[in-house]
PDB file of N, CA and C in Angstrom:
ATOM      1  N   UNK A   1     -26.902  -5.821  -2.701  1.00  0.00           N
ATOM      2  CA  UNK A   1     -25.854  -4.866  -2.423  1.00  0.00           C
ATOM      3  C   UNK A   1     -24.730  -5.059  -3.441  1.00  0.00           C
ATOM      4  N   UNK A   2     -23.981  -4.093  -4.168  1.00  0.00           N
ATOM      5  CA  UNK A   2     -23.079  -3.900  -5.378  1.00  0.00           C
ATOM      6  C   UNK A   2     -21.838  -3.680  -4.235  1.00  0.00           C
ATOM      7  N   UNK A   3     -20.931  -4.469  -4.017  1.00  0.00           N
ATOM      8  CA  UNK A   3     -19.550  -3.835  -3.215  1.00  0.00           C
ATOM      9  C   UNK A   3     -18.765  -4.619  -4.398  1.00  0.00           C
ATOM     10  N   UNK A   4     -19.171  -4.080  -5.051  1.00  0.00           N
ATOM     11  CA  UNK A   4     -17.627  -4.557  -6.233  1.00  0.00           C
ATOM     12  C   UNK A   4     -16.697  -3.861  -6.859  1.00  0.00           C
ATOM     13  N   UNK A   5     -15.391  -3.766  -7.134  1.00  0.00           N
ATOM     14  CA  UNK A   5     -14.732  -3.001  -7.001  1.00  0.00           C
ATOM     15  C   UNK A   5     -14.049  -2.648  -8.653  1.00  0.00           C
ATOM     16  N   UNK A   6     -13.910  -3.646  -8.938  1.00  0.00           N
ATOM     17  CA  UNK A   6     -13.096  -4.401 -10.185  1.00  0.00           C
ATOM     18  C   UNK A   6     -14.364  -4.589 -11.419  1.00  0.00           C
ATOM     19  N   UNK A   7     -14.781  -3.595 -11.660  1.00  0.00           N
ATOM     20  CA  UNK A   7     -15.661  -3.553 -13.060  1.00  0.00           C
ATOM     21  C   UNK A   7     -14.775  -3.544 -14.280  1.00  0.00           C
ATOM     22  N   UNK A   8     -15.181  -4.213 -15.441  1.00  0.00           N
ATOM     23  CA  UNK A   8     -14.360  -3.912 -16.452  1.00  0.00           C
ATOM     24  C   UNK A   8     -13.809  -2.691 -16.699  1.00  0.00           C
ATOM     25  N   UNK A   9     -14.636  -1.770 -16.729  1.00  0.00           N
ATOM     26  CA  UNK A   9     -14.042  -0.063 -16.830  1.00  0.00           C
ATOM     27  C   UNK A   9     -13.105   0.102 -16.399  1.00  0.00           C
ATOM     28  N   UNK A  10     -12.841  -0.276 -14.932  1.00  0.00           N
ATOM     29  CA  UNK A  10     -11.468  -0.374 -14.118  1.00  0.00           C
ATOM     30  C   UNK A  10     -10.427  -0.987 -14.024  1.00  0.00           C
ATOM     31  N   UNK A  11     -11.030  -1.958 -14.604  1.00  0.00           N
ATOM     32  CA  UNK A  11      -9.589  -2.687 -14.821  1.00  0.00           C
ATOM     33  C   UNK A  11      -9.123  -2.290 -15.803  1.00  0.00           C
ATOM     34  N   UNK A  12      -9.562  -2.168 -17.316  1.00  0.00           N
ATOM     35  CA  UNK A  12      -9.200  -1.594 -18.527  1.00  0.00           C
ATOM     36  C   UNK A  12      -8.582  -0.603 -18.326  1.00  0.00           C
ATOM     37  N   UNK A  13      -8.917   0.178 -17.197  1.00  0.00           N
ATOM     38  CA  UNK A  13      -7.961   1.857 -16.649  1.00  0.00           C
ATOM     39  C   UNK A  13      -6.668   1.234 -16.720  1.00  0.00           C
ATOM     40  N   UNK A  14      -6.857   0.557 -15.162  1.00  0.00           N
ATOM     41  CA  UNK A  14      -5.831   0.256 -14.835  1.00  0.00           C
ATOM     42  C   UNK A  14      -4.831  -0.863 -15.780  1.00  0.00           C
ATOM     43  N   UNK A  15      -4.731  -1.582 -16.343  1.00  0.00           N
ATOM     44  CA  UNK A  15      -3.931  -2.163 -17.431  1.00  0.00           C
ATOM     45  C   UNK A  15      -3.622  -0.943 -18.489  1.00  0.00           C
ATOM     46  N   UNK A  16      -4.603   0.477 -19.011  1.00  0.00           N
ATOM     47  CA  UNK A  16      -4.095   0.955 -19.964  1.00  0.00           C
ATOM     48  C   UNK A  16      -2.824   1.967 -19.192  1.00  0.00           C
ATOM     49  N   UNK A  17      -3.507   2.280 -17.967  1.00  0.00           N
ATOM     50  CA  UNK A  17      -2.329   3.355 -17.400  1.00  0.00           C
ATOM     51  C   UNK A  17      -1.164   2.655 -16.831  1.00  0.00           C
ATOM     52  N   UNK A  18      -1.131   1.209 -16.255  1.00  0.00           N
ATOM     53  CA  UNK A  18      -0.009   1.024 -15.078  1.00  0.00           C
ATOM     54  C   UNK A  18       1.650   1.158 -15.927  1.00  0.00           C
ATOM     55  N   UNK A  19       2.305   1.410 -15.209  1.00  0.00           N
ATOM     56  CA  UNK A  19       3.619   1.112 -15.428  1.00  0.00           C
ATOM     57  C   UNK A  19       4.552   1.080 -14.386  1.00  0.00           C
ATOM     58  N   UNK A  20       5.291  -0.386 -14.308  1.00  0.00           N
ATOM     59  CA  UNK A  20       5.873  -0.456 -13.356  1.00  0.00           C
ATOM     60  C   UNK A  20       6.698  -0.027 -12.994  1.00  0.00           C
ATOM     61  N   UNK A  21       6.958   1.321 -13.440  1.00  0.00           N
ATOM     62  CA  UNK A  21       8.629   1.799 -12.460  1.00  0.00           C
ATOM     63  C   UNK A  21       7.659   3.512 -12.097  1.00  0.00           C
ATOM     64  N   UNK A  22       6.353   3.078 -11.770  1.00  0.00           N
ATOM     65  CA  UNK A  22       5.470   4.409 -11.250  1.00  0.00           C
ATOM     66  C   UNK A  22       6.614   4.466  -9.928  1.00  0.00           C
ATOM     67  N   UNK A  23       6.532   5.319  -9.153  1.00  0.00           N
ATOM     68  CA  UNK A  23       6.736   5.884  -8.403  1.00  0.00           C
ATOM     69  C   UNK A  23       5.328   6.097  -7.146  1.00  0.00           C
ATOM     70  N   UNK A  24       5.854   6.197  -5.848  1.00  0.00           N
ATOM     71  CA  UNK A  24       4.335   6.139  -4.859  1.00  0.00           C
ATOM     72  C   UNK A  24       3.185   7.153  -5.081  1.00  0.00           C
ATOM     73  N   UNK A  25       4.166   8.290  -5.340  1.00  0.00           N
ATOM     74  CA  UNK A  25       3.156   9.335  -5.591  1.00  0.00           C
ATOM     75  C   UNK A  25       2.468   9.143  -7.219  1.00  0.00           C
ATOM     76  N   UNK A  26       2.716   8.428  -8.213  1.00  0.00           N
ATOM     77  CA  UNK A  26       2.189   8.013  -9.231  1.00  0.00           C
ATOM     78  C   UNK A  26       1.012   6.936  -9.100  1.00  0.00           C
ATOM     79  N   UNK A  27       1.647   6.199  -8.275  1.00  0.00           N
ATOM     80  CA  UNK A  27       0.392   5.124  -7.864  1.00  0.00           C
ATOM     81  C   UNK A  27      -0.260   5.192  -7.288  1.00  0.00           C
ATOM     82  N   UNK A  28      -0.380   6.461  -6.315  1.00  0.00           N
ATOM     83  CA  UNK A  28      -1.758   6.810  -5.547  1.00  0.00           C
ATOM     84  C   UNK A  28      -2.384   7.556  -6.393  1.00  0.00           C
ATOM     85  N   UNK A  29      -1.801   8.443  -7.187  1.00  0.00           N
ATOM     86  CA  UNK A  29      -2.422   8.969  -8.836  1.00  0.00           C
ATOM     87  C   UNK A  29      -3.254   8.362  -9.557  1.00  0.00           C
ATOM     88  N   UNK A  30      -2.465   7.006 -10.143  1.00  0.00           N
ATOM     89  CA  UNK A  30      -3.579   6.239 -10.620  1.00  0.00           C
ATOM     90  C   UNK A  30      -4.593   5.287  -9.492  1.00  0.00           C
ATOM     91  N   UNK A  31      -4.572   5.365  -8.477  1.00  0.00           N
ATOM     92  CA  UNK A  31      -5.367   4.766  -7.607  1.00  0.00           C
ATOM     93  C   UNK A  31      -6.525   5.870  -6.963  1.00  0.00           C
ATOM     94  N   UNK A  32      -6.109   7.758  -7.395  1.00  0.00           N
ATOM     95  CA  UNK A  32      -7.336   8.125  -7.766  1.00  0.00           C
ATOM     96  C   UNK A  32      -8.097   8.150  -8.894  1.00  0.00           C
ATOM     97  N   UNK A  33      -7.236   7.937  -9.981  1.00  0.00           N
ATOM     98  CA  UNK A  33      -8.460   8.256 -10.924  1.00  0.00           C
ATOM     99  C   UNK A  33      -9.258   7.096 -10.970  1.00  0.00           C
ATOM    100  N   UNK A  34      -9.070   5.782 -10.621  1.00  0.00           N
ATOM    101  CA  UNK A  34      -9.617   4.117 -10.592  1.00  0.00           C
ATOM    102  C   UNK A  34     -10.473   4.386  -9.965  1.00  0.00           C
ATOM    103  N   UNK A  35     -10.377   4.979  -8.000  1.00  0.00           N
ATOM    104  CA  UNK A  35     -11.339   5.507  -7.788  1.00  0.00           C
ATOM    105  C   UNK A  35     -12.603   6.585  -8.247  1.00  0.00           C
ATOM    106  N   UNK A  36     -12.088   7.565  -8.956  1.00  0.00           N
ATOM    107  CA  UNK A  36     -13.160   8.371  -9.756  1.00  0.00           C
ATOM    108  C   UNK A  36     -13.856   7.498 -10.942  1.00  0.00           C
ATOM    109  N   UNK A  37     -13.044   6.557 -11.676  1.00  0.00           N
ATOM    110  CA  UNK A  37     -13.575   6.103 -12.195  1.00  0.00           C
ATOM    111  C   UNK A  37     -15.011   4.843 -11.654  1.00  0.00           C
ATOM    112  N   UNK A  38     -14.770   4.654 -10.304  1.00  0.00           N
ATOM    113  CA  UNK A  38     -15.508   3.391  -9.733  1.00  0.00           C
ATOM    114  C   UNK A  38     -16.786   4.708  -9.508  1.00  0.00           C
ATOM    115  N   UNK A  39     -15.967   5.273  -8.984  1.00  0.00           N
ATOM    116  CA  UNK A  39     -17.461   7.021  -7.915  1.00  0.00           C
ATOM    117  C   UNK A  39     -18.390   6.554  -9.422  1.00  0.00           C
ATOM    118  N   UNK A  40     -18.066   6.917 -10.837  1.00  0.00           N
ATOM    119  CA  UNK A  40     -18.843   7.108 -11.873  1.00  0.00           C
ATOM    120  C   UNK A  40     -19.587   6.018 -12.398  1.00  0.00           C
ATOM    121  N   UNK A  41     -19.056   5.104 -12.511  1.00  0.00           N
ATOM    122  CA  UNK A  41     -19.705   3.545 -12.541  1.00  0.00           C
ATOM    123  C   UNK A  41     -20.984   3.889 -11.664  1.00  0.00           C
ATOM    124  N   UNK A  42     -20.449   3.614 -10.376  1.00  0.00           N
ATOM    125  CA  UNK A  42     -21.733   3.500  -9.082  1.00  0.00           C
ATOM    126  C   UNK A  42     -22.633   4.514  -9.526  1.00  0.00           C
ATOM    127  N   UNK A  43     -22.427   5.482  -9.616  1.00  0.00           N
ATOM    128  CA  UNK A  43     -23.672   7.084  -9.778  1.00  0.00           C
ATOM    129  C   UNK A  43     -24.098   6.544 -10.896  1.00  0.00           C
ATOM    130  N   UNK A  44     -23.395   6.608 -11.865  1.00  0.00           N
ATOM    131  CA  UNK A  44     -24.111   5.911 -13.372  1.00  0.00           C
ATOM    132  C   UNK A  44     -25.228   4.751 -13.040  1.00  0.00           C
ATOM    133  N   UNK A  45     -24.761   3.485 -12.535  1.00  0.00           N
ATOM    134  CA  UNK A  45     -25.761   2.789 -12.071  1.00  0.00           C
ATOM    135  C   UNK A  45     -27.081   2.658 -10.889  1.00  0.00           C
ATOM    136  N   UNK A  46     -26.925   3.938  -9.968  1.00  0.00           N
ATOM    137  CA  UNK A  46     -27.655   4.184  -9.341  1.00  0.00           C
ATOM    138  C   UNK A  46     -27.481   3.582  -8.055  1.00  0.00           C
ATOM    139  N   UNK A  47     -26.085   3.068  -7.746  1.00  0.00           N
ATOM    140  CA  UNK A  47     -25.681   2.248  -6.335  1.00  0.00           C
ATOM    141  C   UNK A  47     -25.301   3.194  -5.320  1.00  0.00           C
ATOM    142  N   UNK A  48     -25.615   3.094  -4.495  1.00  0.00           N
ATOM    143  CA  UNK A  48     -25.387   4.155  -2.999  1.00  0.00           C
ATOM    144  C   UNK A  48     -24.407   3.549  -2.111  1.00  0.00           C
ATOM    145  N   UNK A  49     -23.445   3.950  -1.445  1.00  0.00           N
ATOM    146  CA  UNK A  49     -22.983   3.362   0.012  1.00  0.00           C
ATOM    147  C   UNK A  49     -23.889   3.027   0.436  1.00  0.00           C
ATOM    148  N   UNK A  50     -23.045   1.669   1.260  1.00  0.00           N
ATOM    149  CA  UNK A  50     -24.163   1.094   2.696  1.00  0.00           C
ATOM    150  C   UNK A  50     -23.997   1.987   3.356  1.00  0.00           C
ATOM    151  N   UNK A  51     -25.480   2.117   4.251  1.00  0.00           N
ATOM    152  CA  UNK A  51     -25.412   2.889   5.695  1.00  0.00           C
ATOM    153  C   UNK A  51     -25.607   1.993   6.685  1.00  0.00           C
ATOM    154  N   UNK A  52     -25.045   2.112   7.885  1.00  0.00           N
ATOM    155  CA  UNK A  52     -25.195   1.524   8.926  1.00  0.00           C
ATOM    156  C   UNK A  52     -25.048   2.352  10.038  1.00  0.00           C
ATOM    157  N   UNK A  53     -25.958   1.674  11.210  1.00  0.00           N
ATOM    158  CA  UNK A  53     -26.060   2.160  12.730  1.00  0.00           C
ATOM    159  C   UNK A  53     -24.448   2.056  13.042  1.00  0.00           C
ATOM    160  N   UNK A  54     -23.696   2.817  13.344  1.00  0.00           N
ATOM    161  CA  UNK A  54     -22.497   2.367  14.851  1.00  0.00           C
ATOM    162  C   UNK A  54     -23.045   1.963  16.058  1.00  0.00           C
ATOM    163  N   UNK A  55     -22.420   1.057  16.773  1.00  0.00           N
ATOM    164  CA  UNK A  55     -22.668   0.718  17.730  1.00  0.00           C
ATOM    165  C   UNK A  55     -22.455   1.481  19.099  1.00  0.00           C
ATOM    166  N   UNK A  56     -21.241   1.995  19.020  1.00  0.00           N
ATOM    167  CA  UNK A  56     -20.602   2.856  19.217  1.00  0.00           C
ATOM    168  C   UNK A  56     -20.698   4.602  20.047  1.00  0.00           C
ATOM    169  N   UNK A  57     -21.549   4.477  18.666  1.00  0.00           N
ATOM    170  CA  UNK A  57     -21.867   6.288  18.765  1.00  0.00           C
ATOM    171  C   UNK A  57     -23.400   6.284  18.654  1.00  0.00           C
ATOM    172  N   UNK A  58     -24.039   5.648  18.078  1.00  0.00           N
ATOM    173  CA  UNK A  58     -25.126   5.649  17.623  1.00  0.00           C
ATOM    174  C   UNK A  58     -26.016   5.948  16.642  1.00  0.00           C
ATOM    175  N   UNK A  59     -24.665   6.952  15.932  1.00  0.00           N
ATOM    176  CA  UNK A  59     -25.497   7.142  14.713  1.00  0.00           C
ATOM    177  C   UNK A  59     -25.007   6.838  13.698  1.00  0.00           C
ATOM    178  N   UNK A  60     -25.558   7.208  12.521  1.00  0.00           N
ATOM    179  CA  UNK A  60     -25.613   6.507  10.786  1.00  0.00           C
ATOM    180  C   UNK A  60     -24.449   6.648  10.108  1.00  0.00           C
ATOM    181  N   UNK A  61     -23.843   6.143   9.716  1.00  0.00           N
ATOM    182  CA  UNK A  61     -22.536   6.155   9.022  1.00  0.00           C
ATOM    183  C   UNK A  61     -22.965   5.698   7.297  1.00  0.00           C
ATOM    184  N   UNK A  62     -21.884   5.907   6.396  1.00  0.00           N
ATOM    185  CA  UNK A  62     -21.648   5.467   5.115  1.00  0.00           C
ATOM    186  C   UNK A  62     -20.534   4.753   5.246  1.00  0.00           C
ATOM    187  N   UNK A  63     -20.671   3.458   4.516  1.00  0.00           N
ATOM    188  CA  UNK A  63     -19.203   2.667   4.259  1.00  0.00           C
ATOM    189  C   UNK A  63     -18.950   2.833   2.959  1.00  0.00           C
ATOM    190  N   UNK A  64     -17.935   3.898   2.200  1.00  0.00           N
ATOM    191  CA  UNK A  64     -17.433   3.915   1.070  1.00  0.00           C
ATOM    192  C   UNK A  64     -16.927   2.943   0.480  1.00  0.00           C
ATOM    193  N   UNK A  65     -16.941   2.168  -0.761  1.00  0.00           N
ATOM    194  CA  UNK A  65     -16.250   1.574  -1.062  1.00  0.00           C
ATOM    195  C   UNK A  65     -15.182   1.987  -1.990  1.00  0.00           C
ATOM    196  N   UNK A  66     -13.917   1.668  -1.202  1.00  0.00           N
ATOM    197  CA  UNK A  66     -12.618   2.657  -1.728  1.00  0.00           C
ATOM    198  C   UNK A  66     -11.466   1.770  -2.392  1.00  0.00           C
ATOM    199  N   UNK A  67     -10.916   1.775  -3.313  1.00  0.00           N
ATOM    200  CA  UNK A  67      -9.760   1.348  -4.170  1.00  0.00           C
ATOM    201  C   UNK A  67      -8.250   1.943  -3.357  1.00  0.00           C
ATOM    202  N   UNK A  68      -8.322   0.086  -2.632  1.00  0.00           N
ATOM    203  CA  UNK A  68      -6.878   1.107  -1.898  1.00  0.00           C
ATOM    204  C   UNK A  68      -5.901   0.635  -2.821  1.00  0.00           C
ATOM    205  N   UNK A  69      -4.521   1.083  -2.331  1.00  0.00           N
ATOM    206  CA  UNK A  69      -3.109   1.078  -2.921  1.00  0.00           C
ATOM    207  C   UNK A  69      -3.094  -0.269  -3.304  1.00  0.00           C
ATOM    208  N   UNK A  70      -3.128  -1.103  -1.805  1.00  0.00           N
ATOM    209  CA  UNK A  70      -2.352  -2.641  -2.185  1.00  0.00           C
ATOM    210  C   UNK A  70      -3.513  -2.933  -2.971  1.00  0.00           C
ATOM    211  N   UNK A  71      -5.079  -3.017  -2.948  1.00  0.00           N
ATOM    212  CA  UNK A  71      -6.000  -3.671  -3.892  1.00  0.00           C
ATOM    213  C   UNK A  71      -5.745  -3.372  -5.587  1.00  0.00           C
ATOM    214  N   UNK A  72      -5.086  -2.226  -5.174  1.00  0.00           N
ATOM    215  CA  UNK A  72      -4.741  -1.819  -7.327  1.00  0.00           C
ATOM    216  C   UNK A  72      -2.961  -2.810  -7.253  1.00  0.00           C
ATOM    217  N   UNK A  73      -2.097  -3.197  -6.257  1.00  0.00           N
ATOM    218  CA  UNK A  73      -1.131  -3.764  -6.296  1.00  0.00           C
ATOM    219  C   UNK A  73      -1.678  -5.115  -6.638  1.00  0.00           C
ATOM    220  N   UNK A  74      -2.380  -5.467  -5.579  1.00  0.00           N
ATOM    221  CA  UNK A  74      -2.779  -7.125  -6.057  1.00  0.00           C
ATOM    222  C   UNK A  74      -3.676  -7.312  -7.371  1.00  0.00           C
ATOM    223  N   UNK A  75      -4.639  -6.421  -8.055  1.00  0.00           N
ATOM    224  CA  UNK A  75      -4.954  -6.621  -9.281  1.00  0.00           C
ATOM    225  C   UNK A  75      -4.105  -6.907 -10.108  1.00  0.00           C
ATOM    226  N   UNK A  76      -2.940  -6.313  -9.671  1.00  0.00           N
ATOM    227  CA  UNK A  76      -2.138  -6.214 -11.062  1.00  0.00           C
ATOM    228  C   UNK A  76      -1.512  -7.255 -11.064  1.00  0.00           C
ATOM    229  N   UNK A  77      -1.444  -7.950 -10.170  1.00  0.00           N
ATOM    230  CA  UNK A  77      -1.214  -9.675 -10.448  1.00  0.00           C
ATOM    231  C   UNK A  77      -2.104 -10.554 -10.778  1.00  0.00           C
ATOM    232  N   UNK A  78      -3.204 -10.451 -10.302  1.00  0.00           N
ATOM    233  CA  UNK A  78      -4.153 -10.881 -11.049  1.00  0.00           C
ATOM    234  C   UNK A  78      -4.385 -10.902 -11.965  1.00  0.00           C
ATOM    235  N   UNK A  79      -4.334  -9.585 -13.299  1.00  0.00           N
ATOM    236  CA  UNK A  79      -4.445  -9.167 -14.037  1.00  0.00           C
ATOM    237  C   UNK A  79      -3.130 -10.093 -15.219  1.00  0.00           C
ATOM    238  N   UNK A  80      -1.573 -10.087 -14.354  1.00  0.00           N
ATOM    239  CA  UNK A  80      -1.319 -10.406 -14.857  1.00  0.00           C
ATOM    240  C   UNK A  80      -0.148  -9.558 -15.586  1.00  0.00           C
ATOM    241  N   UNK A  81      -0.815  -8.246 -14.736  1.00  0.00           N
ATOM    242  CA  UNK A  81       0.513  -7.332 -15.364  1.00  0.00           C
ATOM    243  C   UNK A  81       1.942  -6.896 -14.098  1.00  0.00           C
ATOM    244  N   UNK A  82       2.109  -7.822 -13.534  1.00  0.00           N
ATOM    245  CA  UNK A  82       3.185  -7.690 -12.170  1.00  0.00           C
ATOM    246  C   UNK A  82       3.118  -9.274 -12.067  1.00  0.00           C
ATOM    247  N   UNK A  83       4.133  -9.525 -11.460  1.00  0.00           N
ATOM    248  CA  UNK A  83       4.087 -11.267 -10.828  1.00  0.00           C
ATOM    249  C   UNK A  83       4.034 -10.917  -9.330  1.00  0.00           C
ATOM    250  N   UNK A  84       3.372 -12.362  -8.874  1.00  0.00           N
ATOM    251  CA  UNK A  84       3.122 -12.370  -7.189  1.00  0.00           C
ATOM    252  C   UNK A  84       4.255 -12.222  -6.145  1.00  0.00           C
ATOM    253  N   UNK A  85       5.460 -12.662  -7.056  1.00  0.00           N
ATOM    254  CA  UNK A  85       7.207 -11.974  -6.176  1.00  0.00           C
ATOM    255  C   UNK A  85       7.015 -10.334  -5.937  1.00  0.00           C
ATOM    256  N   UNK A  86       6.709  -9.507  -7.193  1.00  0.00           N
ATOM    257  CA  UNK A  86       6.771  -8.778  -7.298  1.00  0.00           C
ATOM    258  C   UNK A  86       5.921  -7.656  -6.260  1.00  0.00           C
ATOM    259  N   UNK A  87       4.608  -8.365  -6.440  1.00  0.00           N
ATOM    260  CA  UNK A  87       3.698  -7.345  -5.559  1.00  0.00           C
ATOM    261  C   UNK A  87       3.715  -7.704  -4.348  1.00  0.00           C
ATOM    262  N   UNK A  88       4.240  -8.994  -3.616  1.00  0.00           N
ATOM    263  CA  UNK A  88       4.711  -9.317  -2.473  1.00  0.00           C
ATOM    264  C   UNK A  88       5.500  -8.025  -1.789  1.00  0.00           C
ATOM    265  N   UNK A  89       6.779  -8.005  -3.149  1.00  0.00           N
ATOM    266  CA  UNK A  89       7.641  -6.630  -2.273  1.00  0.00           C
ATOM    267  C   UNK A  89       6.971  -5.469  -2.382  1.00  0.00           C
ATOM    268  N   UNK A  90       6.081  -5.201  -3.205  1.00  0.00           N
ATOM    269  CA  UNK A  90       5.623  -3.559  -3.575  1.00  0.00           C
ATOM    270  C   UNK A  90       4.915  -3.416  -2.449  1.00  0.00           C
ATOM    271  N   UNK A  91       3.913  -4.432  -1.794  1.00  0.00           N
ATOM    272  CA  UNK A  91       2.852  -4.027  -0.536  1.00  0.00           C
ATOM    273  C   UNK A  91       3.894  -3.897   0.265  1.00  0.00           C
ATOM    274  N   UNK A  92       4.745  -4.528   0.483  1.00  0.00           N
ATOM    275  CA  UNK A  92       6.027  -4.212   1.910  1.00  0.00           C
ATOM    276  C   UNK A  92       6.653  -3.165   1.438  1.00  0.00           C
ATOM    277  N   UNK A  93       6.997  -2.628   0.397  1.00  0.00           N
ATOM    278  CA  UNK A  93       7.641  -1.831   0.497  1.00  0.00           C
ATOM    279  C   UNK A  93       6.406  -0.338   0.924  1.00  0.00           C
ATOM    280  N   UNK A  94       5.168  -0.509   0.055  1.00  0.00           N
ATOM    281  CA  UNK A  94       4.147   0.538   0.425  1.00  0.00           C
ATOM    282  C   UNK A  94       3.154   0.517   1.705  1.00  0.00           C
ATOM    283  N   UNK A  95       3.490  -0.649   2.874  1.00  0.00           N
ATOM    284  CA  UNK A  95       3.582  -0.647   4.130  1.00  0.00           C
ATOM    285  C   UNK A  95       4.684   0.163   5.080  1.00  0.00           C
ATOM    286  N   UNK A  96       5.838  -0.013   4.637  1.00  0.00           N
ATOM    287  CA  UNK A  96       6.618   0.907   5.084  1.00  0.00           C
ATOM    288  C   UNK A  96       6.638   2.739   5.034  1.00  0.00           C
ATOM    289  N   UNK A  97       6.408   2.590   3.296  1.00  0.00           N
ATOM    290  CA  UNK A  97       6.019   3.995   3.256  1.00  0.00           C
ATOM    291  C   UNK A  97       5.459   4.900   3.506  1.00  0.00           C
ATOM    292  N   UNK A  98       3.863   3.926   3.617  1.00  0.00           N
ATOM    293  CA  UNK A  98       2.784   4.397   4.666  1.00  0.00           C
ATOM    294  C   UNK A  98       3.067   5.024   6.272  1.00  0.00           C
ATOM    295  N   UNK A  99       3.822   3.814   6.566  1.00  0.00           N
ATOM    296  CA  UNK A  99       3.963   4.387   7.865  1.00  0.00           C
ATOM    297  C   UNK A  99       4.810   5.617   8.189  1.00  0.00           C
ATOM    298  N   UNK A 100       6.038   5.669   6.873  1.00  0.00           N
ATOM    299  CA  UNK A 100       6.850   6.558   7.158  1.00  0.00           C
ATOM    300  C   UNK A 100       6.239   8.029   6.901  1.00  0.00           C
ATOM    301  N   UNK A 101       5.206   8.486   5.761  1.00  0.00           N
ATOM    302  CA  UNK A 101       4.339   9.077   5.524  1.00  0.00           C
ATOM    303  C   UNK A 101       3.086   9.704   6.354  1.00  0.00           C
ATOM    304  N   UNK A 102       2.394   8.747   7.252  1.00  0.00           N
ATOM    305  CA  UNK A 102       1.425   8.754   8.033  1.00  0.00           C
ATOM    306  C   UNK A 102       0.376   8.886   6.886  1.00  0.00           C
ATOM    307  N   UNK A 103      -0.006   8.120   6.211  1.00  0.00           N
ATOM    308  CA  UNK A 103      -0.740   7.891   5.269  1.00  0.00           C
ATOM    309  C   UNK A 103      -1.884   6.574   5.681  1.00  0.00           C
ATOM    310  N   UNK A 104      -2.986   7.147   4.725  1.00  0.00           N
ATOM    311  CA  UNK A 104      -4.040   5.811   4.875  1.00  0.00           C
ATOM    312  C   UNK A 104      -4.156   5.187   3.722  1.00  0.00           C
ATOM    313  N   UNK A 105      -4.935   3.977   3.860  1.00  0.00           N
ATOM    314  CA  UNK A 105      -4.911   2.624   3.036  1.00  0.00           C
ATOM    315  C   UNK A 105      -5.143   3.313   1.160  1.00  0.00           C
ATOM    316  N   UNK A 106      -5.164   4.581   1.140  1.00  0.00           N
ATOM    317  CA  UNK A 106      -5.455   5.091   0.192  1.00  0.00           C
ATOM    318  C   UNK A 106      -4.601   6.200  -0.394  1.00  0.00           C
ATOM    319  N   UNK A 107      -3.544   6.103   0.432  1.00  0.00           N
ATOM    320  CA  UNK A 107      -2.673   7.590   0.084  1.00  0.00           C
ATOM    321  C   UNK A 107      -2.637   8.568   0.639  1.00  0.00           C
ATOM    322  N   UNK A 108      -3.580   8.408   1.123  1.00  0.00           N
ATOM    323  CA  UNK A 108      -4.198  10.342   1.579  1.00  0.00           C
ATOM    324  C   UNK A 108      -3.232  10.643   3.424  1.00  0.00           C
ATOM    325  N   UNK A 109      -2.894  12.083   3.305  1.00  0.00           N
ATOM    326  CA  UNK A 109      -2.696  11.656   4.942  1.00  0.00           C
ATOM    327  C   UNK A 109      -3.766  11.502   5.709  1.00  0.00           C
ATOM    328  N   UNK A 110      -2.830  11.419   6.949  1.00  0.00           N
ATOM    329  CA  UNK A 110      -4.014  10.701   8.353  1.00  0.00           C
ATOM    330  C   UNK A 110      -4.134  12.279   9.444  1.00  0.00           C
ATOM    331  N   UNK A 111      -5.485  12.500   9.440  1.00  0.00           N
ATOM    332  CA  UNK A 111      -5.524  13.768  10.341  1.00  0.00           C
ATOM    333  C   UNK A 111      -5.158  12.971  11.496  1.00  0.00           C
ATOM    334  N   UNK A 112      -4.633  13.665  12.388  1.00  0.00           N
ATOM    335  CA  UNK A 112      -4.962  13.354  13.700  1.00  0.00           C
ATOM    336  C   UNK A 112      -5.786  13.766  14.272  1.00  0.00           C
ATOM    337  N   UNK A 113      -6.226  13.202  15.208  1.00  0.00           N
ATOM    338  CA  UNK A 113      -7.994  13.926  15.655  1.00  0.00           C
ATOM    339  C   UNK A 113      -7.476  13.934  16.732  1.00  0.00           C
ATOM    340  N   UNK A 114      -7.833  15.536  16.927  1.00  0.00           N
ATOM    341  CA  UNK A 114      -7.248  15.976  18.805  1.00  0.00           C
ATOM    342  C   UNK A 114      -8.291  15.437  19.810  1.00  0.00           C
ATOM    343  N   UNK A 115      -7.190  14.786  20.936  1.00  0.00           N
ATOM    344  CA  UNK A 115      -8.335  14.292  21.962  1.00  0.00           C
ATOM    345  C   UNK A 115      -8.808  15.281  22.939  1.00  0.00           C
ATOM    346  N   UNK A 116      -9.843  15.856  23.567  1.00  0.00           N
ATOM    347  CA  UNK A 116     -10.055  16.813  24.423  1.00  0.00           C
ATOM    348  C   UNK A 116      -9.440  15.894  25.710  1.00  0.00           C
ATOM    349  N   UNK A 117      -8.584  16.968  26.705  1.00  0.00           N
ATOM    350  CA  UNK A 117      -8.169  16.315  27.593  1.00  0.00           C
ATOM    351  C   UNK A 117      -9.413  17.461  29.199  1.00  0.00           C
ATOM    352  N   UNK A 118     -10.349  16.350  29.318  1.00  0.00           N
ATOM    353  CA  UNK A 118     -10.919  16.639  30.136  1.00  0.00           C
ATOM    354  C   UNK A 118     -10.458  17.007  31.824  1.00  0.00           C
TER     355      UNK A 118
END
């Protein structure tokens, strides 16, 4: 199984594009194209999502593997291009935002899924 996230391709993205005074809506920007860039890697190499049973519901699901916000925050310490003070505050500060947003681990908003009230 390939769940890797951080291929050279991607990181090379991400070091040629980051700059630190992006803005949130910039960094979920570049945290899609990292993702398009990973979608192309995988198809290129012929890797599929896992599928799995739910327990749950019972049926077949895909687990995407997705490039969230804080994972392109903490690369970039890794990487070497942010210090660990730094991305300490950026995930708190893009925890907050999230919430203030109603956003998921990826930027995107959060549908709400209507409950039928039986």
């Amino acid at each position: 199984m390939h769940n890797k996230i951080w291929w050279v391709e991607v990181e090379d993205l991400l070091r040629r594009e980051w700059n630190s005074e992006f803005s949130w809506d910039e960094i979920i920007s570049l945290r899609d194209c990292l993702q398009a860039k990973l979608d192309e890697i995988r198809g290129r190499l012929g890797i599929r999502d896992r599928v799995y049973l739910c327990r749950a519901c019972h049926q077949e699901h895909t687990d995407r593997l997705e490039v969230t916000v804080n994972a392109l925050l903490y690369r970039l310490c890794k990487l070497g291009l942010e210090t660990e003070e730094e991305i300490h505050k950026k995930s708190y500060r893009w925890k907050k935002y999230r919430k203030e947003y109603g956003l998921d681990s990826t930027g995107k908003k959060v549908v709400e899924k209507e409950v039928s009230k039986i």
